[in-house]
C-alpha atoms as a PDB file:
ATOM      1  CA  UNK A   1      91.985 104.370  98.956  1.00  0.00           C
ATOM      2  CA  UNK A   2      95.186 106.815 100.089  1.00  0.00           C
ATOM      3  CA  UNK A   3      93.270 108.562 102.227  1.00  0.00           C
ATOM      4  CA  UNK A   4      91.822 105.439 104.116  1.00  0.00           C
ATOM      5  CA  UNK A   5      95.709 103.996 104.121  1.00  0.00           C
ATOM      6  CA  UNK A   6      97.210 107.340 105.520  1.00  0.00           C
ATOM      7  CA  UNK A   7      94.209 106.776 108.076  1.00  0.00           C
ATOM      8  CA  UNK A   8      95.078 103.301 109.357  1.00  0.00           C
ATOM      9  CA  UNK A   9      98.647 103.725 109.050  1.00  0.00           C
ATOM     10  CA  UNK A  10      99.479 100.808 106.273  1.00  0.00           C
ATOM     11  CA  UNK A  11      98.122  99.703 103.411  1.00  0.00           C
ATOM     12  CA  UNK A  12      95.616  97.394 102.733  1.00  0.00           C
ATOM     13  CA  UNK A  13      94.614  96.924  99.010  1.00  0.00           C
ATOM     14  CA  UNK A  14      92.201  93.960  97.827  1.00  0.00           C
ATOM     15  CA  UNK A  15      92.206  93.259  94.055  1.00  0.00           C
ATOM     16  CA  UNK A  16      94.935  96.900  93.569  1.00  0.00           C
ATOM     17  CA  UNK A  17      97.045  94.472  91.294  1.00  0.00           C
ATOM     18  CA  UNK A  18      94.957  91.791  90.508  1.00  0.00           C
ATOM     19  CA  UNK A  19      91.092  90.550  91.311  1.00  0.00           C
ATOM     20  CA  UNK A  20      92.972  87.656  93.198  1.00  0.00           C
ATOM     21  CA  UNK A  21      95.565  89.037  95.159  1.00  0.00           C
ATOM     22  CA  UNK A  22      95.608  91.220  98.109  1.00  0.00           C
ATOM     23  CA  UNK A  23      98.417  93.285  99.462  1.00  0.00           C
ATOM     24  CA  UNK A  24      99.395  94.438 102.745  1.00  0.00           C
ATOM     25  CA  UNK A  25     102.858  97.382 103.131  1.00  0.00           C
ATOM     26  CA  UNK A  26     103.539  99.288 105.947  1.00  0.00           C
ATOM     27  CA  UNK A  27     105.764 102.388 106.164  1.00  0.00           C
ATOM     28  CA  UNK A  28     109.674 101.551 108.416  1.00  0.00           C
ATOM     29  CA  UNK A  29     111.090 104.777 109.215  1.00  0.00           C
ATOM     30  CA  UNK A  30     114.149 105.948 110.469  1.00  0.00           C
ATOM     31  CA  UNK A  31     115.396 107.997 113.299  1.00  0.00           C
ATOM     32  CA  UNK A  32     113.856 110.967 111.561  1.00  0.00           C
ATOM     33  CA  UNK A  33     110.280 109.525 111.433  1.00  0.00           C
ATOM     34  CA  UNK A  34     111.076 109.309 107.919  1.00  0.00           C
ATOM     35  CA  UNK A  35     109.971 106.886 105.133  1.00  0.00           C
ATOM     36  CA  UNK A  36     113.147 104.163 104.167  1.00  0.00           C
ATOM     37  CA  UNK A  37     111.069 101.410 103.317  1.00  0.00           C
ATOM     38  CA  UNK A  38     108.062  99.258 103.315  1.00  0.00           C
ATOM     39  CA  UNK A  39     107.677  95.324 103.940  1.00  0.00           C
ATOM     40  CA  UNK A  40     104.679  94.203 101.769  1.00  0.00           C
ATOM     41  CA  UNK A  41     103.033  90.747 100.927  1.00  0.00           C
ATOM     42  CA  UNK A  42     101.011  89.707  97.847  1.00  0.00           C
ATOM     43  CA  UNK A  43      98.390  86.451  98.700  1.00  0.00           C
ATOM     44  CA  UNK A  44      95.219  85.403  97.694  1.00  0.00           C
ATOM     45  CA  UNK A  45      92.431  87.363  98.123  1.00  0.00           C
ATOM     46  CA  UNK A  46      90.464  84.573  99.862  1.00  0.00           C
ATOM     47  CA  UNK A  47      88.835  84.135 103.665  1.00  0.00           C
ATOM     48  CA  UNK A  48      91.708  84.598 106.139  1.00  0.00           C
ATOM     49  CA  UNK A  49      94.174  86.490 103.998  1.00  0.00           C
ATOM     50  CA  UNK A  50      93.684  89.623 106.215  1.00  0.00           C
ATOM     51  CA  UNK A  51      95.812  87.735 108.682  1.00  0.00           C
ATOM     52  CA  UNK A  52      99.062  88.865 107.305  1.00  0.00           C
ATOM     53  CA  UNK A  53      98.397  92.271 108.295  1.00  0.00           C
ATOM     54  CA  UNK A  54      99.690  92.365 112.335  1.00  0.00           C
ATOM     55  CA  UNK A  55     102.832  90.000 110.936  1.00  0.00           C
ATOM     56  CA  UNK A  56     103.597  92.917 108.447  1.00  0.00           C
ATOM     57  CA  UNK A  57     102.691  95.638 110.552  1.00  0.00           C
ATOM     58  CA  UNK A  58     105.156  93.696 113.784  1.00  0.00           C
ATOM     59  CA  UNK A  59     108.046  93.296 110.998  1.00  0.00           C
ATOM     60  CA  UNK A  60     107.818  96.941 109.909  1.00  0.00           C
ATOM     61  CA  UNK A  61     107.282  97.851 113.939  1.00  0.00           C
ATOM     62  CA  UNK A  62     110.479  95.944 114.483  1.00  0.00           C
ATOM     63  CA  UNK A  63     112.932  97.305 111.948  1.00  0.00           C
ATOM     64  CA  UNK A  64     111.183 101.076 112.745  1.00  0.00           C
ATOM     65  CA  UNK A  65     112.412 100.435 116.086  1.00  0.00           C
ATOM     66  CA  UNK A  66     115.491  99.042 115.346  1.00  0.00           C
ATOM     67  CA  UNK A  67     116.188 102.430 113.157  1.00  0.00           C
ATOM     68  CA  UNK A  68     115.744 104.446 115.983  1.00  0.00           C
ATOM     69  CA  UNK A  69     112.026 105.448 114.610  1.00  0.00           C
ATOM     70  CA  UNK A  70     109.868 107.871 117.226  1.00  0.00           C
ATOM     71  CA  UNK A  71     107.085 105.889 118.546  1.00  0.00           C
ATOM     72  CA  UNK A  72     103.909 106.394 117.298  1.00  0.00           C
ATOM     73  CA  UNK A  73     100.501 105.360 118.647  1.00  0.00           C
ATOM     74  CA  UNK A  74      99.786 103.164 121.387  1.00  0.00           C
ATOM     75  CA  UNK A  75      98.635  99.765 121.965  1.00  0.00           C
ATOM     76  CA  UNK A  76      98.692  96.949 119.094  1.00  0.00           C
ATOM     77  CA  UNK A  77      98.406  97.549 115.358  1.00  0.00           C
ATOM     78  CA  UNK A  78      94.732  98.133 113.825  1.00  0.00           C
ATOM     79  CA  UNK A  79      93.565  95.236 111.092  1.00  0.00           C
ATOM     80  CA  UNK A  80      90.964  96.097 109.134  1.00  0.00           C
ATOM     81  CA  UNK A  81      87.834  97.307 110.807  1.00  0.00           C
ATOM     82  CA  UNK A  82      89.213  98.433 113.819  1.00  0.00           C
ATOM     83  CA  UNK A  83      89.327 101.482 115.979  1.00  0.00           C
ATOM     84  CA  UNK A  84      91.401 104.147 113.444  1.00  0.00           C
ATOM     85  CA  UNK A  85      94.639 105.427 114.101  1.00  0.00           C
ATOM     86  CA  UNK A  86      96.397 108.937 113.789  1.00  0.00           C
ATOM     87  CA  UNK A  87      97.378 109.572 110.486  1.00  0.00           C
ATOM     88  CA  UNK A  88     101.143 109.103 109.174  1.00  0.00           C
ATOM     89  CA  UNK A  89     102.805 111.385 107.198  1.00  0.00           C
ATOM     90  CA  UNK A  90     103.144 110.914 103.208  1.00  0.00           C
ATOM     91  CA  UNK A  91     106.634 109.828 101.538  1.00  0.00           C
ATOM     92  CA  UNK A  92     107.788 112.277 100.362  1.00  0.00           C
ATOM     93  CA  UNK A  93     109.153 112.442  96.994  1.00  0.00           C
ATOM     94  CA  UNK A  94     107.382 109.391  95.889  1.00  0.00           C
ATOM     95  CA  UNK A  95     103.629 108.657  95.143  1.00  0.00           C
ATOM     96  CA  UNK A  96     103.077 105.519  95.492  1.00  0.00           C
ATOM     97  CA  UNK A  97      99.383 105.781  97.097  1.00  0.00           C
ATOM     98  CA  UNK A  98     100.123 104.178  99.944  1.00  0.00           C
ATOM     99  CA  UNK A  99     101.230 106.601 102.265  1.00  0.00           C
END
């Protein structure tokens, strides 16, 4: 599961928590490129629910940029499925198997 996150650049993690619940978290960094925080949402697992990944992965975008983050990749986010991005960098100094 890390490595696939570090692939994509955020993490997506049906049933991590709980059977019923998926979660979406992407990495905002800061004029270093490095790790300050991560939005993430908890919904129901259900049809649909990968929808809240570009709306997480815009917010994080947004306060990256505002942060004075180096841009990374090009084009719009990848959901799910899609074409794979470059990989990001782990946190470092904490493991949460996300990053």
């Amino acid at each position: 599961m890390r490595t696939e996150n570090r692939r994509q650049g955020y993490a997506y993690v049906p049933g991590y928590v709980h059977l019923d619940a998926l979660g979406v978290a992407e990495a905002v960094r800061d004029a270093r490129g490095e790790v300050v925080a991560a939005p993430a949402v908890i919904v129901p697992n259900e049809a649909g629910a990968s929808s809240v990944v570009p709306v997480v992965r815009t917010a994080a975008s947004g306060v990256s940029r505002a942060l004075g983050a180096p841009a990374t990749g090009t084009g719009r986010p990848r959901e799910p499925g899609g074409p794979r991005t470059a990989a990001r960098r782990p946190y470092e100094g904490h493991d949460t198997g996300y990053w």
